[in-house]
Protein backbone atom coordinates (compact mmCIF):
# COMPACT_ATOMS: atom_id res chain seq x y z
CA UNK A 1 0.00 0.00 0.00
CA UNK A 2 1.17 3.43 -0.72
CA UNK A 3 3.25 4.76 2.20
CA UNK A 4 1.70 8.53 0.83
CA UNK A 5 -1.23 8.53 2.93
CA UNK A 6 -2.94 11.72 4.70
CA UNK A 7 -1.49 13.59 7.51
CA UNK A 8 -4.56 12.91 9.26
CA UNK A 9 -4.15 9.15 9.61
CA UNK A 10 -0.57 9.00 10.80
CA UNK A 11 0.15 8.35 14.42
CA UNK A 12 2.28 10.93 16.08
CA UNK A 13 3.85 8.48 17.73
CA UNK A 14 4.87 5.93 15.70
CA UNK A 15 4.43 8.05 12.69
CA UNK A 16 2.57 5.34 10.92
CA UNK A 17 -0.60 4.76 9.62
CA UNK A 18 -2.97 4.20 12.63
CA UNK A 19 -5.23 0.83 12.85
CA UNK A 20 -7.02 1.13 15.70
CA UNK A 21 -6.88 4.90 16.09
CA UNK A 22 -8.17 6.40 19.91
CA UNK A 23 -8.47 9.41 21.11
CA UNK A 24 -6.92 10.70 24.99
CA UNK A 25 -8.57 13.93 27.14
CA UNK A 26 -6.18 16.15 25.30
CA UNK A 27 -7.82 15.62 22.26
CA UNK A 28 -4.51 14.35 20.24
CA UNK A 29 -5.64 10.87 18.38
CA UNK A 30 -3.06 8.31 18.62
CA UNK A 31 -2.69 4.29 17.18
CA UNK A 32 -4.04 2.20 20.20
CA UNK A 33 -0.61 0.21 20.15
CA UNK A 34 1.61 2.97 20.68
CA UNK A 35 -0.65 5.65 23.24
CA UNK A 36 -1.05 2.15 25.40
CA UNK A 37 2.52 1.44 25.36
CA UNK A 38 3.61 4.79 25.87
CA UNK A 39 1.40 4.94 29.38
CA UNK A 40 1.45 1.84 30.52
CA UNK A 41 4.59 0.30 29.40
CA UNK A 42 6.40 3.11 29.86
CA UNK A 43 4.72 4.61 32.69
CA UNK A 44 3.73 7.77 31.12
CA UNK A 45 1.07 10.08 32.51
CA UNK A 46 1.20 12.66 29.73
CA UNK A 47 -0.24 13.44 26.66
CA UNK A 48 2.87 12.65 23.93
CA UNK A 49 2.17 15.39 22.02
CA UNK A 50 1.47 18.01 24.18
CA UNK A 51 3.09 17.03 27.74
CA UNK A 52 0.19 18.05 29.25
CA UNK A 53 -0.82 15.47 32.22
CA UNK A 54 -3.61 12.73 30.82
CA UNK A 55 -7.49 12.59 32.70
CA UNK A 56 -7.86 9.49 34.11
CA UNK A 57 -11.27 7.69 35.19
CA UNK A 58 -12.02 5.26 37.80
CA UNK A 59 -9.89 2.66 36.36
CA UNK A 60 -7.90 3.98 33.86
CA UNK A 61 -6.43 6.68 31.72
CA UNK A 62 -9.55 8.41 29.53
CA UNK A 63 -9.20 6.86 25.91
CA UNK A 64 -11.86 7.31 23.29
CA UNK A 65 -12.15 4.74 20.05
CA UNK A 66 -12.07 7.45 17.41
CA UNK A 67 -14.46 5.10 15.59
CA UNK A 68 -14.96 8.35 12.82
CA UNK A 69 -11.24 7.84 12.11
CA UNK A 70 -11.25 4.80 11.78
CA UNK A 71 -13.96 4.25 9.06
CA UNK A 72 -12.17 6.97 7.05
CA UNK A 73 -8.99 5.25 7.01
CA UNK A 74 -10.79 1.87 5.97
CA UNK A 75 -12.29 3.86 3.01
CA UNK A 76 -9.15 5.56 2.00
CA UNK A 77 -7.53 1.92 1.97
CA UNK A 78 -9.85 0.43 -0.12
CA UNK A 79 -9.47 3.22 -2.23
CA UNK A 80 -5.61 3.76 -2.40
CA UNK A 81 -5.77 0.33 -3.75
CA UNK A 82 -7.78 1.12 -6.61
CA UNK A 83 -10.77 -1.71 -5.42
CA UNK A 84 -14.50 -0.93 -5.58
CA UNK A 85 -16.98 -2.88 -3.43
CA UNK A 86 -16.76 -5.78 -6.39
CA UNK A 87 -13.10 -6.09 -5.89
CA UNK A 88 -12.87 -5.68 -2.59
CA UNK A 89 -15.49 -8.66 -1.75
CA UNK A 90 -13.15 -10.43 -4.50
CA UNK A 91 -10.25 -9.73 -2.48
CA UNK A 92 -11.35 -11.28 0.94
CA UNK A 93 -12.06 -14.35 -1.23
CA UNK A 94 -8.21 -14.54 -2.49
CA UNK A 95 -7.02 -13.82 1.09
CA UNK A 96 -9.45 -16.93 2.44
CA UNK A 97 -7.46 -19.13 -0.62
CA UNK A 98 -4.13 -17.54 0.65
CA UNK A 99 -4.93 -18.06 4.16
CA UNK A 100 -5.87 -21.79 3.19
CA UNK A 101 -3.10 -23.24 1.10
CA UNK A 102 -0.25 -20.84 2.24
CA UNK A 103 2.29 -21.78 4.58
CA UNK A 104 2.70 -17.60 5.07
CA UNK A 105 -0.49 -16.70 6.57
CA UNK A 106 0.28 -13.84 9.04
CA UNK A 107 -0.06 -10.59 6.40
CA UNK A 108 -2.69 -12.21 4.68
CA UNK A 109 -4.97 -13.08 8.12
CA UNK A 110 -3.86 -8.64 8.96
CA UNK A 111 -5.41 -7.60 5.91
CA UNK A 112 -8.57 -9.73 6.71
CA UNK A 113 -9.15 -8.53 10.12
CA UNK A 114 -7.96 -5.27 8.54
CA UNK A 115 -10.98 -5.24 5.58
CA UNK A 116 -13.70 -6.64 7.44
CA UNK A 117 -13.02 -5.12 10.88
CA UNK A 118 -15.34 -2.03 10.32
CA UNK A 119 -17.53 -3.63 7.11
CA UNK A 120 -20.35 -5.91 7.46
CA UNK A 121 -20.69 -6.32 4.17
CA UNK A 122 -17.14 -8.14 3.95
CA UNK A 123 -18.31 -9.77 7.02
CA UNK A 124 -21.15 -11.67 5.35
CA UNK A 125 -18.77 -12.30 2.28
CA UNK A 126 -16.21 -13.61 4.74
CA UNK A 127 -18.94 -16.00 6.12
CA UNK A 128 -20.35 -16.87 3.08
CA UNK A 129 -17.22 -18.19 1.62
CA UNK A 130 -16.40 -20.44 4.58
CA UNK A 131 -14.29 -17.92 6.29
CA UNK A 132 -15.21 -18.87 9.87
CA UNK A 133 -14.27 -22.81 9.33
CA UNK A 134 -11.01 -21.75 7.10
CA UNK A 135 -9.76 -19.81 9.81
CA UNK A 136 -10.73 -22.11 13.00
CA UNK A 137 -8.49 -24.89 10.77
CA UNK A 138 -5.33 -22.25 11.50
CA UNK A 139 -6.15 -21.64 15.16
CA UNK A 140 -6.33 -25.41 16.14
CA UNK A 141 -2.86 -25.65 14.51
CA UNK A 142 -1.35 -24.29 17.51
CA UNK A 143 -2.82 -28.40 19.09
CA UNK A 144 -0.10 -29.69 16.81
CA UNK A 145 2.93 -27.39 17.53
CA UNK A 146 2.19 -25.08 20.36
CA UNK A 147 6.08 -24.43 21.05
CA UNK A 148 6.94 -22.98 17.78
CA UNK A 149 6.63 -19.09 17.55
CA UNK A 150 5.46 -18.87 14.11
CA UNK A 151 2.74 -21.23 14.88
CA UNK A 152 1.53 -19.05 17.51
CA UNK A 153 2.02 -15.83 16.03
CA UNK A 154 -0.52 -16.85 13.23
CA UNK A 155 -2.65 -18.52 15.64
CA UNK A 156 -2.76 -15.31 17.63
CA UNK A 157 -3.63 -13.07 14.07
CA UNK A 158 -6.24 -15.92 13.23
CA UNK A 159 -7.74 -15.25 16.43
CA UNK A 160 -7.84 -11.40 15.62
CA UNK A 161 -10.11 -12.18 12.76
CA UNK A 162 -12.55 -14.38 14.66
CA UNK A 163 -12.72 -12.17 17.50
CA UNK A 164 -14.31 -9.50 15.34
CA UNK A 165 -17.63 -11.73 14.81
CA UNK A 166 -20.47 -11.66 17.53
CA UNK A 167 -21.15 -14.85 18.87
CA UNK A 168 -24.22 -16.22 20.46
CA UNK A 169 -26.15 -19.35 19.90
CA UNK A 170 -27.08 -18.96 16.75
CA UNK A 171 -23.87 -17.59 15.31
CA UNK A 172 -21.73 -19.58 13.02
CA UNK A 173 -18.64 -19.46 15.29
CA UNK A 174 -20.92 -20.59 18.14
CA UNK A 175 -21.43 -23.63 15.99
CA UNK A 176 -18.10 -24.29 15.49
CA UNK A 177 -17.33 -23.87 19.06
CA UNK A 178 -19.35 -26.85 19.69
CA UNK A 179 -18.52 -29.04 16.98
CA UNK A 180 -14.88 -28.87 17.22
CA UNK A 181 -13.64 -29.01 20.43
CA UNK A 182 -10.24 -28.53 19.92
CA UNK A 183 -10.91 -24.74 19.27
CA UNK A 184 -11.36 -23.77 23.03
CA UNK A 185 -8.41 -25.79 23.65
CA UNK A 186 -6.28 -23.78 21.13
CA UNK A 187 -7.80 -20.69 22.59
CA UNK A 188 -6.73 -21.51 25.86
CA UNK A 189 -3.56 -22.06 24.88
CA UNK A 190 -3.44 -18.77 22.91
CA UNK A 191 -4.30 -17.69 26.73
CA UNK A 192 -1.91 -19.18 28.84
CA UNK A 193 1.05 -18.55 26.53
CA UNK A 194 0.30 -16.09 23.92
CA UNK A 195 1.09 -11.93 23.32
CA UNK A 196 -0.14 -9.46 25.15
CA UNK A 197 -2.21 -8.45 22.04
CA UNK A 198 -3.02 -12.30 21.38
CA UNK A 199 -4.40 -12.87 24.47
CA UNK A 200 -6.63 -10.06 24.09
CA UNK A 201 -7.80 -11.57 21.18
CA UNK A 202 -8.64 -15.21 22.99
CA UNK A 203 -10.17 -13.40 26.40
CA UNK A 204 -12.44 -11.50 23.87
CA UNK A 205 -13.51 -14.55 22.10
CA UNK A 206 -14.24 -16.17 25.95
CA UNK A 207 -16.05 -13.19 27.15
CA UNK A 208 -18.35 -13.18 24.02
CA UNK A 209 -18.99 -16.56 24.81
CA UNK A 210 -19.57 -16.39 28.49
CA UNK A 211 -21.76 -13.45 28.16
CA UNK A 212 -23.69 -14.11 25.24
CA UNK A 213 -24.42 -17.82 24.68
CA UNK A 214 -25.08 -21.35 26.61
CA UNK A 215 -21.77 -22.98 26.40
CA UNK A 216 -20.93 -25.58 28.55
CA UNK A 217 -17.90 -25.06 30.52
CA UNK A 218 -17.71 -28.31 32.24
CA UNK A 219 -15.10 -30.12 29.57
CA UNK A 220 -13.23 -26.96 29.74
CA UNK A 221 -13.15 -27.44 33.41
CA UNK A 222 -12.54 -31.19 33.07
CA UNK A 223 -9.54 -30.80 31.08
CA UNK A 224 -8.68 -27.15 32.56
CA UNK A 225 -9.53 -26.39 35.56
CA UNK A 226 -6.66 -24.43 37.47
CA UNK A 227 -4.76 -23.60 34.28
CA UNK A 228 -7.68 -22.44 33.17
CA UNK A 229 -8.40 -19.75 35.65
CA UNK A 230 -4.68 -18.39 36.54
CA UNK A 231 -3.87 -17.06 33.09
CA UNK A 232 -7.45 -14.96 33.65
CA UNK A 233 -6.25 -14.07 36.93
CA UNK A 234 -2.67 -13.30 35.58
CA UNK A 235 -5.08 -10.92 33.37
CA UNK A 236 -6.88 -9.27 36.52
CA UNK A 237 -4.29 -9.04 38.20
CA UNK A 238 -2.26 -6.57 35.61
CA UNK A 239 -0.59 -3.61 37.06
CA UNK A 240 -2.16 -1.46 34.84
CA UNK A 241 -6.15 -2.13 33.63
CA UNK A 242 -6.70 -2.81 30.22
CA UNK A 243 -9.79 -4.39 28.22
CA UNK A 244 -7.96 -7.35 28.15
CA UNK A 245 -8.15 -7.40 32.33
CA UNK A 246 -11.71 -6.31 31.76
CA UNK A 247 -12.74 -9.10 29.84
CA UNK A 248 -11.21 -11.53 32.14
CA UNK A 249 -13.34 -10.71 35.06
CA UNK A 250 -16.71 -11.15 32.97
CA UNK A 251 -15.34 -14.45 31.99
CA UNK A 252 -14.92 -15.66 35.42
CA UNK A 253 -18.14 -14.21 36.19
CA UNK A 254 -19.98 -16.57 33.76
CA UNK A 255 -17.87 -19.73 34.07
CA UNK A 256 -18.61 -19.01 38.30
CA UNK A 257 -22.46 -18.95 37.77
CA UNK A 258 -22.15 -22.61 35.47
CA UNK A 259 -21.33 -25.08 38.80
CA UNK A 260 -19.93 -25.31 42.01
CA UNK A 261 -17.27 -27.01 40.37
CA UNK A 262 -16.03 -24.48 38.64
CA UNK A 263 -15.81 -22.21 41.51
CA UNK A 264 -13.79 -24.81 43.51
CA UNK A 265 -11.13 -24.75 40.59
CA UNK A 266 -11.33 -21.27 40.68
CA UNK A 267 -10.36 -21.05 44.54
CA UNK A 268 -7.31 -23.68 44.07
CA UNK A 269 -5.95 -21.22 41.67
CA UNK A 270 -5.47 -18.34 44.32
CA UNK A 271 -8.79 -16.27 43.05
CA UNK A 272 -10.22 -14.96 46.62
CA UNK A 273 -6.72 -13.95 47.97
CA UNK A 274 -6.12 -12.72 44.44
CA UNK A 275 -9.32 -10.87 43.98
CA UNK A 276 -8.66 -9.34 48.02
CA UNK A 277 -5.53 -7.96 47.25
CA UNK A 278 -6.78 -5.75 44.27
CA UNK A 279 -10.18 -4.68 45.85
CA UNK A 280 -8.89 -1.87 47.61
CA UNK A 281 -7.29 0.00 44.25
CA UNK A 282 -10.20 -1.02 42.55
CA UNK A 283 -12.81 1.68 40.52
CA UNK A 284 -16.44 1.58 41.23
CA UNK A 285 -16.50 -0.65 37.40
CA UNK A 286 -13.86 -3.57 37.94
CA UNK A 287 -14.66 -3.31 42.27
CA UNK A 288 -18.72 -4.59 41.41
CA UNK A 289 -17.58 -7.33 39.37
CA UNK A 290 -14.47 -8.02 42.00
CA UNK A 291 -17.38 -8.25 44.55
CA UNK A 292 -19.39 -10.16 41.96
CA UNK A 293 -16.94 -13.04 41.62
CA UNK A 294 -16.49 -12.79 45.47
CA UNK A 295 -19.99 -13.36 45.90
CA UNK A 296 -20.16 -16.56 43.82
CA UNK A 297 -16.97 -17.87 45.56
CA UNK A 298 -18.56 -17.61 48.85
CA UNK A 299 -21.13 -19.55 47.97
CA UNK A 300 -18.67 -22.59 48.64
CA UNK A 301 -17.16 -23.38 52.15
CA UNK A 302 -13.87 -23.18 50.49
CA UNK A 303 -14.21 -20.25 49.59
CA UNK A 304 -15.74 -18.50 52.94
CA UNK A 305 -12.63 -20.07 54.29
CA UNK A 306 -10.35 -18.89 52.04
CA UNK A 307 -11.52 -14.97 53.07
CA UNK A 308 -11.52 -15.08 56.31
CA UNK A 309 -7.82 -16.88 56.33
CA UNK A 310 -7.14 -14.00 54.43
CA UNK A 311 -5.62 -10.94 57.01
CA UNK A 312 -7.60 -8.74 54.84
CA UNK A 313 -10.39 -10.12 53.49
CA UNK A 314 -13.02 -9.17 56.27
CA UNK A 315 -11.40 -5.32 55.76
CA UNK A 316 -11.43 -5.39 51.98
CA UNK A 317 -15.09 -5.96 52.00
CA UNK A 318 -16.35 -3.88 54.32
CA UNK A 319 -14.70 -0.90 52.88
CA UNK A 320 -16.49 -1.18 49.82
CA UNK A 321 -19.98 -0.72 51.29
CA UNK A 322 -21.54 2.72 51.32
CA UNK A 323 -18.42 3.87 49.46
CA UNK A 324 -18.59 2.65 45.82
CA UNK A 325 -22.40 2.29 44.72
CA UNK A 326 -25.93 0.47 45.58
CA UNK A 327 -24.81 -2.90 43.99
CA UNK A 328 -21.29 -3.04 46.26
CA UNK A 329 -23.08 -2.41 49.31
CA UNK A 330 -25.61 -5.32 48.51
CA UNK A 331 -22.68 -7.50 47.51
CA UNK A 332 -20.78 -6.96 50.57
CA UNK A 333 -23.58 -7.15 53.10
CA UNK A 334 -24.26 -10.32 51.40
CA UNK A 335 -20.73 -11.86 51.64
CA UNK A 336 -20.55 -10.81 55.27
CA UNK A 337 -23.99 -12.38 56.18
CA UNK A 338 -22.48 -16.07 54.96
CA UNK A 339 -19.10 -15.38 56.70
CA UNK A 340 -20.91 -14.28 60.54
CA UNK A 341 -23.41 -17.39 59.61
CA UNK A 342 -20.94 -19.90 58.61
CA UNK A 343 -17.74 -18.72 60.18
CA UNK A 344 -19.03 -17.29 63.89
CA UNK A 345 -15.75 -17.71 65.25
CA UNK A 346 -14.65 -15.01 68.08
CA UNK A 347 -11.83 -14.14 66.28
CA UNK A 348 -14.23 -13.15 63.22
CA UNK A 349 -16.79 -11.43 64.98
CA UNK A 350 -13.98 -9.39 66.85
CA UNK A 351 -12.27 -8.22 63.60
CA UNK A 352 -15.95 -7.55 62.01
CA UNK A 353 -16.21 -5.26 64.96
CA UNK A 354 -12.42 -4.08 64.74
CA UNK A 355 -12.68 -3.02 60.93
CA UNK A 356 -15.72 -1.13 61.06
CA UNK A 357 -18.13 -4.17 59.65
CA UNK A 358 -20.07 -3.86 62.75
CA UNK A 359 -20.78 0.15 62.47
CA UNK A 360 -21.36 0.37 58.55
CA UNK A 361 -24.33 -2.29 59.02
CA UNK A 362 -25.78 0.41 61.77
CA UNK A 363 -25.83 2.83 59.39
CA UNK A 364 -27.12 0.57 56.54
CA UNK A 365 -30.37 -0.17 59.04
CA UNK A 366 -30.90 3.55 59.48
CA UNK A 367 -30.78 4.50 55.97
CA UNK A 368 -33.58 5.27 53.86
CA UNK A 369 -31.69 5.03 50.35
CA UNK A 370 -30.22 1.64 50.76
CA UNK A 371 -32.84 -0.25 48.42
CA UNK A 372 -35.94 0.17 50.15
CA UNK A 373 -39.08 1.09 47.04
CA UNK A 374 -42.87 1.02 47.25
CA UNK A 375 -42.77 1.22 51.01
CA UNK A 376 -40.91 -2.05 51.47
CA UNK A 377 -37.87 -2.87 53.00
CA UNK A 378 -35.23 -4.36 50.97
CA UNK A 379 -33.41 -7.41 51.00
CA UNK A 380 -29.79 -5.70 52.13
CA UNK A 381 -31.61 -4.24 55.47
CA UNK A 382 -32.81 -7.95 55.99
CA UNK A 383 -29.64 -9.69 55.96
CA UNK A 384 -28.66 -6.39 58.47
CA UNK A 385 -30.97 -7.25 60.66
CA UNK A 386 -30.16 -11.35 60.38
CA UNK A 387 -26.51 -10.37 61.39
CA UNK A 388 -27.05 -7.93 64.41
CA UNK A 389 -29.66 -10.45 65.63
CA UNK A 390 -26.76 -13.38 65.23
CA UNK A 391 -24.06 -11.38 67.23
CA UNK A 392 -25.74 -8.18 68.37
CA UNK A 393 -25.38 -8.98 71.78
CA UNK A 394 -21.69 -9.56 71.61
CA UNK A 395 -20.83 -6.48 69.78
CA UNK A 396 -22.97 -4.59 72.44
CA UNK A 397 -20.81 -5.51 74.87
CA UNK A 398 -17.52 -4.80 73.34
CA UNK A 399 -15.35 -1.98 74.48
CA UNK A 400 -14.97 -1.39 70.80
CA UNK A 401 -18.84 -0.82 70.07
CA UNK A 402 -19.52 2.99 69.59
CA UNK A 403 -21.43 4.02 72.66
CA UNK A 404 -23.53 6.47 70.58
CA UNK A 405 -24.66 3.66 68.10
CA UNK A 406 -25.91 0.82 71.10
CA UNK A 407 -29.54 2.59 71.05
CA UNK A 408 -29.66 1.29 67.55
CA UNK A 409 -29.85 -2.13 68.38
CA UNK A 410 -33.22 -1.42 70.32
CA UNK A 411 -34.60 -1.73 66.21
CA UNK A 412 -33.02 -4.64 65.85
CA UNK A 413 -34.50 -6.11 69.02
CA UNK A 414 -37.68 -5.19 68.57
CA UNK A 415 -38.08 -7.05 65.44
C-alpha cells in the first residue's frame, strides 16, 4: 500500500498509519498500540504530544475509540488500492485461498481482520465463503505445535479475525465452538502462553462466549480447571487495567455462575486472595464485578474459608460498602452475612467489629436510600438485621462498640 497517505491518519507516535486509532482527554488521536505502550509500558502520565498530564477515570487513563477515524482510514484503503466494493469482496475471497493453502499466513490473516473489521458487508462475504471454518483450521494448529513461535504468532492473528464476529447461539462461530472441540483448547492455549495483544484476542472470544451464549464449561473445566483460571487471573491481576483485564473478570463471572465445580477450581488457583488484594485499588467498574466473583466464591465453604484466612479479606469488603455504589453495598452485606453465619468464630466477629463491619451495618439499618421502594424494605436491610440479631449482643458488649450507636440495636430487638 502506498506509504503517501494523509497527515490525518498518521500516528504521532509511531508516525505510521494508525489501525485502531483512539483518542486521549487532550484531544490528540493516537494508534491504540503505541498511546497504550507509551502509558502503561512506559509509565507515562502525559499526553505525547502536548506534555500536558492525561485525565484518568475510575480505572484507567480516559481513551476514546475514534471510531470516525477509523472508518475513514478503511475507506481511504480500499481506495488507495484502486478496489470498488466488487473487488474488494473479490479480495477477501483470495485472502481466504491464501490463508488456506499458504504456509505464510500472518499478512494475509492482517489484511482480513484489517478489511472486514469495520464492514459488514465483507463480514457476510467472509462468512459466506467459509471464512469462519477456514480460519478455525489455522487456530487449532497451535494443538499440533504449540512451542513454535510462528505457529503461535498466526494462531494469535487468526484469532484477531474471529474475534471481530459476535457470537451467540445462533452464530456460526458458536457452531463451530461446539462441533470442534479442539478450538477452546487452542484458545486456551493462545491464553496461557500467547502476546499481550493475542491474548486479548482469545479473552475477547471467551467473554463473548460467556456473556452471550449457553456454552458448557464443564469439559473446559474437566480438562482445565486451574490452568484455566490463573492465566485470567494473571489478566486481573495486571498492574495497569486494560480491556484485556476487563474481559477476564466477565469471563470468570460466567464460568462461576455454570457449577460449584467451577468455583472450587477457581479457589485452588489463588482467586479470593487474588481478587482481596486488588479490591482496595479497585474503581467503582472492575470493584462490582471483584465483589461479583467474590460473591459466587462464597457460595462454597472453600471459599468463605479462604476470606476469612485471608488478614484482609473481612477489611477489603467492608470498605467497599456505602463507598462505591448500591450494587457493592448489597454485595458486601451479602458476603458478610455467609461469613458471621458460617464462620461465627470469636476471632471473626472481633475483627468484624475491629474493621468497622459492625458500624457500617448500623448505618445501613438507618438509611432510607439503601434499596428500600414502594414502602418495602429491601433485602440488604434484611440480611442487616439477620446479622445484628446473630451477634448483636456480643458487639454490644464490646469496648470497641460505639457508645452512641448501642440505642440502635433497640430496632433490631424489637423485630
Amino acid at each position: 500500500m502506498d506509504s503517501d497517505f494523509p497527515p490525518l491518519f498518521r500516528c504521532p507516535i509511531s508516525m505510521e498509519l494508525m489501525e485502531d486509532p483512539v483518542t486521549v482527554s487532550t484531544g490528540v488521536t493516537y494508534d491504540r498500540k503505541s498511546i497504550e505502550k507509551w502509558l502503561f509500558t512506559y509509565n507515562k502520565k502525559t499526553c505525547p504530544a502536548t506534555m500536558q498530564t492525561l485525565a484518568a477515570g475510575a480505572d484507567d487513563f480516559v481513551i476514546t475509540p475514534n471510531l470516525t477515524l477509523k472508518r475513514l482510514i478503511l475507506a481511504w484503503k480500499i481506495n488507495d488500492s484502486a478496489s470498488t466494493p466488487a473487488t474488494a469482496l473479490e479480495e477477501v475471497s483470495s485472502l481466504l485461498a491464501t490463508v488456506e493453502s499458504s504456509p505464510f499466513k500472518v499478512s494475509s490473516l492482517r489484511k482480513l481482520r484489517s478489511m472486514i473489521e469495520m464492514n459488514d458487508g465483507m463480514k457476510s462475504e467472509f462468512v459466506r465463503l467459509s471464512g469462519i471454518g477456514i480460519v478455525v483450521n489455522v487456530v487449532i494448529q497451535i494443538l499440533i505445535d504449540c512451542s513454535d513461535f510462528s505457529t503461535l504468532e498466526t494462531c494469535e492473528e487468526a484469532l484477531g479475525v474471529l474475534c471481530q464476529f459476535p457470537i451467540s447461539n445462533e452464530d456460526k462461530l458458536f457452531d463451530e465452538m461446539y462441533k470442534r472441540e479442539e478450538l477452546m483448547k487452542s484458545i486456551t492455549v493462545v491464553l496461557q502462553r500467547g502476546s499481550a495483544e493475542g491474548r486479548f484476542y482469545a479473552v475477547k472470544i471467551l467473554r463473548n462466549i460467556a456473556k452471550n451464549t449457553n456454552y458448557n464449561w464443564g469439559s473446559v473445566m474437566e480438562e482445565q480447571a486451574i490452568d484455566f483460571f490463573k492465566p485470567l487471573l494473571e489478566l486481573v491481576s495486571d498492574e495497569f487495567p486494560t480491556k484485556a483485564s476487563s474481559c477476564a473478570l466477565d469471563v470468570m463471572i460466567g464460568i462461576l455462575s455454570s457449577s460449584k465445580r467451577s468455583r472450587v477450581k477457581a479457589i485452588e488457583a489463588g482467586a479470593v486472595w487474588i481478587l482481596i488484594e486488588l479490591l482496595p485499588e479497585s474503581g467503582r467498574s472492575k470493584c462490582e464485578r471483584m465483589l461479583q466473583i467474590l460473591q459466587s466464591l462464597c457460595e462454597c465453604a472453600e471459599g468463605r474459608l479462604a476470606l476469612v484466612e485471608h488478614g484482609m479479606g473481612i477489611a477489603a469488603v467492608t470498605k467497599k460498602i456505602l463507598n462505591v455504589s448500591y450494587v457493592a453495598t448489597k454485595i458486601g452485606v451479602k458476603i458478610l452475612l455467609w461469613i458471621s453465619s458460617f464462620h461465627p468464630r470469636e476471632r471473626v466477629v472481633d475483627e468484624m467489629m475491629a474493621c468497622g463491619a459492625v458500624k457500617k451495618l448500623l448505618m445501613i439499618l438507618h438509611m432510607d436510600s439503601v434499596g428500600v421502594g414502594d414502602g418495602g424494605r429491601s433485602s440488604t436491610k434484611e440480611k442487616v438485621i439477620k446479622i445484628l440479631k446473630m451477634h448483636g449482643n456480643k458487639w454490644r458488649r464490646s469496648p470497641c462498640f460505639p457508645s452512641e450507636l448501642k440505642n440502635y440495636l433497640k430496632f433490631v430487638n424489637d423485630e
